[in-house]
Protein backbone atom coordinates (compact mmCIF):
# COMPACT_ATOMS: atom_id res chain seq x y z
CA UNK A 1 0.00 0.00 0.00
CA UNK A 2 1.71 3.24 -1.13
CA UNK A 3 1.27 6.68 0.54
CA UNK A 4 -1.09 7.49 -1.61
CA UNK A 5 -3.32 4.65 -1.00
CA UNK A 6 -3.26 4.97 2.55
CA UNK A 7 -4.20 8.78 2.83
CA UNK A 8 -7.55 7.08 1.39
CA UNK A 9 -7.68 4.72 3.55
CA UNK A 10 -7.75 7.34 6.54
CA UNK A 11 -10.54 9.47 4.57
CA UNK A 12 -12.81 6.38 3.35
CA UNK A 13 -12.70 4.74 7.17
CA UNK A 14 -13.75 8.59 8.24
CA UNK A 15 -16.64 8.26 5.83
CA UNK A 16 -15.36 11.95 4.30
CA UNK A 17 -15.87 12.92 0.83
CA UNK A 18 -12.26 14.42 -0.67
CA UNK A 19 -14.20 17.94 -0.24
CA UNK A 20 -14.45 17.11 3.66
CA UNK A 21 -11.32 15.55 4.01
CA UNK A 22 -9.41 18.20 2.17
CA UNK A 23 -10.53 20.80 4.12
CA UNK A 24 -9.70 18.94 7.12
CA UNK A 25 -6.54 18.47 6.42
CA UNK A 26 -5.38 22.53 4.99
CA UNK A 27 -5.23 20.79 1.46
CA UNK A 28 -7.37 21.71 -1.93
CA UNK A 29 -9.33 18.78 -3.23
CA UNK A 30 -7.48 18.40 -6.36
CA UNK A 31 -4.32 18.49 -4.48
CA UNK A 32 -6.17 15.52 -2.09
CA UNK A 33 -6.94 14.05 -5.44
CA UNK A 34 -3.00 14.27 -6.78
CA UNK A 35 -2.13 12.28 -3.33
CA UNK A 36 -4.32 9.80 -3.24
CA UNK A 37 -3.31 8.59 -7.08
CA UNK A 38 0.42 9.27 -6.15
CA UNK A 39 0.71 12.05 -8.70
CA UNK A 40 2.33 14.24 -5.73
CA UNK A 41 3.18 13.78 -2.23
CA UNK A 42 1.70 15.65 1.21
CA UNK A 43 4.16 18.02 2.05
CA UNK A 44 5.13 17.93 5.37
CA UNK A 45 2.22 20.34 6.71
CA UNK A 46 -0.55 17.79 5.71
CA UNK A 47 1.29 14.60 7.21
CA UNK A 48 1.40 16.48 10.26
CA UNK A 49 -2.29 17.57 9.80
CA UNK A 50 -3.12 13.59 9.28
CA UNK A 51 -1.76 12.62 12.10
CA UNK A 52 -3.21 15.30 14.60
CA UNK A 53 -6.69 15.72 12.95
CA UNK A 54 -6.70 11.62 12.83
CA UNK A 55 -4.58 10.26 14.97
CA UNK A 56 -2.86 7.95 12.52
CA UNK A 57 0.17 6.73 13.07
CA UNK A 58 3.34 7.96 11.29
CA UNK A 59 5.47 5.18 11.29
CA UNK A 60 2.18 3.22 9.73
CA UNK A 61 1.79 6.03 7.17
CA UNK A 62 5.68 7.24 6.08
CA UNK A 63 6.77 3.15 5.90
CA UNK A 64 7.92 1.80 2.67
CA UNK A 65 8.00 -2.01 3.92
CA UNK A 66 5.86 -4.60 2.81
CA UNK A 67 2.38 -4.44 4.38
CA UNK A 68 2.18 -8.63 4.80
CA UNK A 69 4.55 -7.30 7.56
CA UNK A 70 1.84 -5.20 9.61
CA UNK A 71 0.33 -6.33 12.99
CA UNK A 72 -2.89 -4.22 12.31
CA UNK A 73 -3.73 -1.40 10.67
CA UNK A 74 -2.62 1.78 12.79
CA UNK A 75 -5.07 4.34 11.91
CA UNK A 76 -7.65 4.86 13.92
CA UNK A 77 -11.63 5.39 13.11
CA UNK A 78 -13.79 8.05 14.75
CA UNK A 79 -15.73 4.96 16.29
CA UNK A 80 -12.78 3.34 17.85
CA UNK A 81 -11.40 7.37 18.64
CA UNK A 82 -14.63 7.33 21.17
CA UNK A 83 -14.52 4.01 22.44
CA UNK A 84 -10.66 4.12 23.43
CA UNK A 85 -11.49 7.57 24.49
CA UNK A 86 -14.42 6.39 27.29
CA UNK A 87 -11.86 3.43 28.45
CA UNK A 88 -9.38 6.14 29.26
CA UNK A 89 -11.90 8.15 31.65
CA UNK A 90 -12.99 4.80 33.29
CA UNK A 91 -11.54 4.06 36.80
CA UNK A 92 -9.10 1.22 37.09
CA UNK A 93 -11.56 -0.96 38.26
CA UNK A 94 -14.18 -0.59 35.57
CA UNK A 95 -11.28 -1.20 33.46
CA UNK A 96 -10.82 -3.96 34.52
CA UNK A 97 -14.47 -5.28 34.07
CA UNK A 98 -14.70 -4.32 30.16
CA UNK A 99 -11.56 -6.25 29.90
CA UNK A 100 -13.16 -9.71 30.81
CA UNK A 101 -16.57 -9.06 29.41
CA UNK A 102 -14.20 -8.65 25.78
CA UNK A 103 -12.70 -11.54 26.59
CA UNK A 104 -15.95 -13.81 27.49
CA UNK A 105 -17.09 -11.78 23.74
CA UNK A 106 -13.62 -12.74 22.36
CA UNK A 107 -14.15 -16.83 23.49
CA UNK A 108 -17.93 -16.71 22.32
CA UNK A 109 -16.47 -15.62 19.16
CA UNK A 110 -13.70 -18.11 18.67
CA UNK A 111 -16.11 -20.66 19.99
CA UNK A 112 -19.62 -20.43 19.01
């Protein structure tokens, strides 16, 4: 997955239109539009807006290696944004608690 292919990636799993996006980011949508099809690269300004407005990960997003290589993917969706968000305000011991009810959902899953 090239640079290119990824910056859609973030936008698509944001459900934003290039228009939306663009603007998000400080970029025109043609100049979105270049990036996504690899004509040009984000200068240096819009990775830095990616990974602030979206919380994607630069070593994720700047890597040339193969992606077979990958754990997971390392951006982040709005969704996900919220839930880690709420875990984070939770006391230790409701923590805790959402940990093993996603694991009793995690074995009901591997073992319906």
């Amino acid at each position: 997955m090239n640079l290119g292919d990824k910056v859609r990636t973030i936008r698509k799993s944001h459900e934003l239109n290039q228009k939306e996006f663009a603007l998000k980011i400080g970029v025109s949508q043609g100049t979105l539009s270049d990036i996504e099809r690899g004509v040009c690269l984000p200068s240096c300004e819009t990775i830095i807006a990616l990974k602030n407005t979206f919380q994607c990960d630069l070593n994720w997003l700047l890597s040339d290696y193969d992606e077979s290589f990958s754990q997971t993917p390392t951006y982040i969706s709005s969704e996900e944004l919220k839930l880690l968000t709420s875990i984070r305000a939770l006391p230790a011991q409701e923590k805790n608690e959402l940990y093993e009810i996603i694991e009793i959902k995690m074995r009901k899953i591997k073992y319906p």
